[in-house]
Protein backbone atom coordinates (compact mmCIF):
# COMPACT_ATOMS: atom_id res chain seq x y z
CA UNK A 1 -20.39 11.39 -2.55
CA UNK A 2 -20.66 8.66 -5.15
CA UNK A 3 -21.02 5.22 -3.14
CA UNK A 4 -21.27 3.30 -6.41
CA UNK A 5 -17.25 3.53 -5.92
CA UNK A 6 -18.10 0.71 -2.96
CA UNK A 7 -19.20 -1.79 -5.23
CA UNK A 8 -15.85 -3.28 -5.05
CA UNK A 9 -15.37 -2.91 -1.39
CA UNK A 10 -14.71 -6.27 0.67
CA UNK A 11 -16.38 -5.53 4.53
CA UNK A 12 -15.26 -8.17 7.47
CA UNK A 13 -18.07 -7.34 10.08
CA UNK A 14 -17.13 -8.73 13.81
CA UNK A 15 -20.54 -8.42 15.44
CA UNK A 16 -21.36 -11.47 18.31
CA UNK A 17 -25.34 -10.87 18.40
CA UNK A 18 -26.51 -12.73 15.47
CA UNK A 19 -29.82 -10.14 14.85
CA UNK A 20 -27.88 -7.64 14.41
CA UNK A 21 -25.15 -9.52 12.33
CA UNK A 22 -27.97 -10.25 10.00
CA UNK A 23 -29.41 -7.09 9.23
CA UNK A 24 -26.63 -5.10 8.96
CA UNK A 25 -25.23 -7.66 6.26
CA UNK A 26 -28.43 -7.76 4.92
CA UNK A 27 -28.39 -3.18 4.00
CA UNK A 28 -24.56 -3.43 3.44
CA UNK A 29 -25.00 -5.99 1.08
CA UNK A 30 -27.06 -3.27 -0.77
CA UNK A 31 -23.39 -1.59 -1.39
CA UNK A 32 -20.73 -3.37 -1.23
CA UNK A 33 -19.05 -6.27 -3.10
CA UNK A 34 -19.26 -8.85 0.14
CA UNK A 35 -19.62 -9.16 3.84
CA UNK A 36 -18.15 -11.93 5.75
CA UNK A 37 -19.29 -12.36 8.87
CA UNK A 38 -17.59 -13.12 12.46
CA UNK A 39 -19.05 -13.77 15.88
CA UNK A 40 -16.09 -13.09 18.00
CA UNK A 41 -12.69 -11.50 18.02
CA UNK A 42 -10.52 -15.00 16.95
CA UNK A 43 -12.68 -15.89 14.47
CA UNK A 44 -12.63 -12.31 12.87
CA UNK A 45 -8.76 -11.95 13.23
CA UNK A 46 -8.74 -15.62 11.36
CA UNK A 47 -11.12 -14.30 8.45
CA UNK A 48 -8.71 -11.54 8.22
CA UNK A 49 -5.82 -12.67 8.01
CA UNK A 50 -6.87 -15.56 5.53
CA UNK A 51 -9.26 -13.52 3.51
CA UNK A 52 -8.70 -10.46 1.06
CA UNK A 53 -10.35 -7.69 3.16
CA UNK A 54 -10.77 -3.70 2.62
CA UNK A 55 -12.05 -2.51 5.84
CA UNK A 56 -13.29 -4.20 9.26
CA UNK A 57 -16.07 -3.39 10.76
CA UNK A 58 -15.92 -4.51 14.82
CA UNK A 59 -17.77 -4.36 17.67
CA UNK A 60 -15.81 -4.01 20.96
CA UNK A 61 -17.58 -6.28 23.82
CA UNK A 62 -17.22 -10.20 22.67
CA UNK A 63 -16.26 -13.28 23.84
CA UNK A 64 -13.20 -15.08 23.24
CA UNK A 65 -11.44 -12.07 22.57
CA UNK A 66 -12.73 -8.56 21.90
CA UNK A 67 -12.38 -6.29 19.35
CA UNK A 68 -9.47 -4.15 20.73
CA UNK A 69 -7.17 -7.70 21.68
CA UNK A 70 -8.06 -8.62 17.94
CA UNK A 71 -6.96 -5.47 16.53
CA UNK A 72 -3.67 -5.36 18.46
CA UNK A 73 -2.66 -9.35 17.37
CA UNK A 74 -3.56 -7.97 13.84
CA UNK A 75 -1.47 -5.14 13.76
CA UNK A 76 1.61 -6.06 16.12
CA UNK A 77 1.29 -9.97 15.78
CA UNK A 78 0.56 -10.15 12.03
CA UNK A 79 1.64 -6.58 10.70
CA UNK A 80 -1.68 -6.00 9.01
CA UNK A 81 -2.90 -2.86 8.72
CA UNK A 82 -6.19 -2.70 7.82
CA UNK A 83 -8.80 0.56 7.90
CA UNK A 84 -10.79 -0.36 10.90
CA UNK A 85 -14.37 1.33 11.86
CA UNK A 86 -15.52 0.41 15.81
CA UNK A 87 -18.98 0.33 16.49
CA UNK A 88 -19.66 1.15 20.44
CA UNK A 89 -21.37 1.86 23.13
CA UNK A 90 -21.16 4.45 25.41
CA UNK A 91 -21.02 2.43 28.49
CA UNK A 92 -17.44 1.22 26.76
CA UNK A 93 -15.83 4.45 26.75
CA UNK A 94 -12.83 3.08 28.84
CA UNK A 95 -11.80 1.23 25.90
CA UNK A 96 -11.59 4.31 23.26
CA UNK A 97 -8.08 5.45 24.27
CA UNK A 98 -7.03 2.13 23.15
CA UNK A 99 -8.88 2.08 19.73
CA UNK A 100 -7.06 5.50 19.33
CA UNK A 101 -3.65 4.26 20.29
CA UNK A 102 -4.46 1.69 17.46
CA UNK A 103 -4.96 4.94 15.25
CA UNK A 104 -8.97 3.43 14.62
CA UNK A 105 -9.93 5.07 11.39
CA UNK A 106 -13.09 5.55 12.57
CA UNK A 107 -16.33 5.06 15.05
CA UNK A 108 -19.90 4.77 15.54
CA UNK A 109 -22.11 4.76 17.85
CA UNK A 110 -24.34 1.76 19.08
CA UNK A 111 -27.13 1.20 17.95
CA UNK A 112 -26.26 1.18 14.41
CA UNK A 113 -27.29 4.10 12.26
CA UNK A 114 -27.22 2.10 8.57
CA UNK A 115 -26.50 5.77 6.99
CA UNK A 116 -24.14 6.54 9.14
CA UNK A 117 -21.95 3.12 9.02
CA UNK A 118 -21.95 3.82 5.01
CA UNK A 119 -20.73 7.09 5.26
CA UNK A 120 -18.22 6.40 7.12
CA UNK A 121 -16.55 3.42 5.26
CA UNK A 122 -17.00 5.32 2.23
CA UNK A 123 -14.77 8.02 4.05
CA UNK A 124 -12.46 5.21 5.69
CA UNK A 125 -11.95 3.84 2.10
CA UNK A 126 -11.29 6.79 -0.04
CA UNK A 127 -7.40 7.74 0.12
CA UNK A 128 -7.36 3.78 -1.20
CA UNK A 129 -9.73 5.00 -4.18
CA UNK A 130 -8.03 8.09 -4.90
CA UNK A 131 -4.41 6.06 -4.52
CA UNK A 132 -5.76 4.16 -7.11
CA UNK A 133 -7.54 6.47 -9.69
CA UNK A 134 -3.93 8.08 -9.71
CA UNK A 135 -2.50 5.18 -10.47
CA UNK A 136 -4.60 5.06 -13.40
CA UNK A 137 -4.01 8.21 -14.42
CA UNK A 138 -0.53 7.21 -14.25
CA UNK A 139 -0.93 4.76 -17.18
CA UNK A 140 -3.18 6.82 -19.04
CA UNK A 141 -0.63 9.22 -19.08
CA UNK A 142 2.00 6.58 -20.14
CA UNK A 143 -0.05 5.15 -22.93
CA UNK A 144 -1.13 8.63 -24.28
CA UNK A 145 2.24 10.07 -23.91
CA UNK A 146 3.06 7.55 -26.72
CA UNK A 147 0.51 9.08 -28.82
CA UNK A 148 0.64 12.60 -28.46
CA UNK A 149 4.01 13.15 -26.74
CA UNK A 150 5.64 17.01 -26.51
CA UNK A 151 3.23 19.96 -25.02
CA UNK A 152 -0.15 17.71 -25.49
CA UNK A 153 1.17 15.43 -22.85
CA UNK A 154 2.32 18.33 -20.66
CA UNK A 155 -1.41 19.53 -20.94
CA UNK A 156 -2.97 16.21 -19.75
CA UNK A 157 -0.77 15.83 -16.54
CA UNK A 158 -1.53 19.40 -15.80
CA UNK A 159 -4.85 18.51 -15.99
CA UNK A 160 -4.67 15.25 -13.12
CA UNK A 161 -2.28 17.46 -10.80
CA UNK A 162 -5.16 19.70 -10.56
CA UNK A 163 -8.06 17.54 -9.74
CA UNK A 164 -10.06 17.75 -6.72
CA UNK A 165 -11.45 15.08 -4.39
CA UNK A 166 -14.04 14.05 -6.74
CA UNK A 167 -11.64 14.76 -10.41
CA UNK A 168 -12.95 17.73 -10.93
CA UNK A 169 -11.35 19.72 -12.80
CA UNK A 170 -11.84 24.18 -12.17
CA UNK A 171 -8.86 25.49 -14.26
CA UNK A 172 -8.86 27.49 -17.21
CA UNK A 173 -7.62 27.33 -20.68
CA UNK A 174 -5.24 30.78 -19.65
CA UNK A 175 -3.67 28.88 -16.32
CA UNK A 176 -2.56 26.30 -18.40
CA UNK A 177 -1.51 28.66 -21.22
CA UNK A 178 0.46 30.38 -18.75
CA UNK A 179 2.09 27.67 -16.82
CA UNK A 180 2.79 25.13 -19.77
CA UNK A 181 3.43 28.16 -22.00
CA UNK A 182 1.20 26.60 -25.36
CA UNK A 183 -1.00 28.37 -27.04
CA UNK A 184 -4.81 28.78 -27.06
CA UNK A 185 -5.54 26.32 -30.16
CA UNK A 186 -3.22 23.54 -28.51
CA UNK A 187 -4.98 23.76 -25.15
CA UNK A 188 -8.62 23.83 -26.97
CA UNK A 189 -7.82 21.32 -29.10
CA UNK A 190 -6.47 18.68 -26.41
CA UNK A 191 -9.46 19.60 -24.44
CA UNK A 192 -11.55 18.43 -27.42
CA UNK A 193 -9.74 15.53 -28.24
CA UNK A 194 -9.80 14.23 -24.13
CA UNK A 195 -13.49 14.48 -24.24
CA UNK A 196 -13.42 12.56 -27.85
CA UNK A 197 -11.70 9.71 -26.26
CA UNK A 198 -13.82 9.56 -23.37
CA UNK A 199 -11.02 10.57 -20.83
CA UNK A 200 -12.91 13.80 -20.09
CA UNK A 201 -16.60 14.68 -19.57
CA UNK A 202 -17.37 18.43 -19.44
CA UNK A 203 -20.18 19.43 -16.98
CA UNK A 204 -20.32 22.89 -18.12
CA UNK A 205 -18.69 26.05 -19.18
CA UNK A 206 -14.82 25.50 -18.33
CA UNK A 207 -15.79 22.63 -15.81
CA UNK A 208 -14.71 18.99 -16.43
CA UNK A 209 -14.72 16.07 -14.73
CA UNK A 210 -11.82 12.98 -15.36
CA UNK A 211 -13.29 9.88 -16.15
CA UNK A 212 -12.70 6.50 -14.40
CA UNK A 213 -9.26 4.86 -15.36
CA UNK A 214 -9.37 1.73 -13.83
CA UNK A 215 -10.15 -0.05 -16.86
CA UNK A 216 -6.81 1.24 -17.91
CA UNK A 217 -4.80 -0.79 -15.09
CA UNK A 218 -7.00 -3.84 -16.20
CA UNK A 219 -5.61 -3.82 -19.28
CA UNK A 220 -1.58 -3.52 -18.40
């Protein structure tokens, strides 16, 4: 699990006691990009609706309006959709079937275990990290394919479609042999000049992991 990938994360935490608003700013901070802070359910559905936000962070139990009522005006009232985590405790389990109703992305349990709150953003996050490291890999391909074009281009986007959760990349010079249908030299010599241009990094024998594109999108 690499958390540095939560550097750019934007966390609205809805927490009403002000201790624990604190601290748990205070570690998350530690990780993520920024943490804006609401006391209640209105003023976090305000904050999110009129800031940029990645994931919420809310407890349940709060005055004004609690974390489910905010959730629903969010999503029905304001069609935003935003990865939600619920922190609660167990004396609030009547209010679970709602959070799941809401399709919650995730929970944890009060008190707050620091670990396991970071965990489990990084987890709530990550199909919008991997949405957008193929995006990059979509321009990477588009830019390269103006440079090396024919089988060589064939051989890169082989290469993405068979990626794994954290772009590794398993397969060997004969898969791609046999399902491009190139020859030996082509295949090594792509491989070499990937890793030349920094788009690959090999770990080991026949093991390679795809660099970070994101720099790529920056640039379009």
């Amino acid at each position: 699990m690499d958390l540095n990938c939560l550097k750019d994360t934007i966390v609205l935490y809805v927490e009403d006691e002000v201790s624990v608003q604190n601290q748990t700013k205070m570690i998350l901070g530690d990780f993520v990009k920024e943490v804006y802070i609401a006391s209640d359910g209105e003023e976090g559905l305000k904050m999110a609706l009129e800031k940029e936000v990645d994931v919420i962070v809310t407890d349940i139990m709060m005055p004004h309006l609690n974390g489910i009522e905010m959730l629903k005006k969010l999503k029905y009232e304001h069609n935003k959709d935003i990865p939600t985590i619920i922190t609660t405790a167990f004396t609030e389990t009547e209010y679970l079937l709602e959070a799941i109703k809401l399709k919650v992305d995730g929970f944890i349990t009060k008190p707050i275990n620091i670990k396991d709150l970071i965990n489990t953003i990084y987890t709530v996050i990550l199909p919008r990290l991997q949405k957008e490291e193929l995006e990059g890999c979509s321009y990477m391909v588009e830019a390269l394919s103006i440079l090396v074009g024919g089988k060589k281009i064939e051989i890169l986007k082989y290469i993405i479609n068979h990626l794994d959760q954290e772009h590794i990349f398993y397969g060997s010079y004969q898969d791609i042999m046999d399902d491009i249908g190139v020859s030996k030299p082509t295949v090594v010599n792509m491989f070499k000049q990937l890793i030349q241009a920094g788009v690959l990094e090999k770990i080991k024998n026949k093991v390679y992991r795809f660099q970070n594109t994101k720099f790529i999108k920056d640039e379009k």
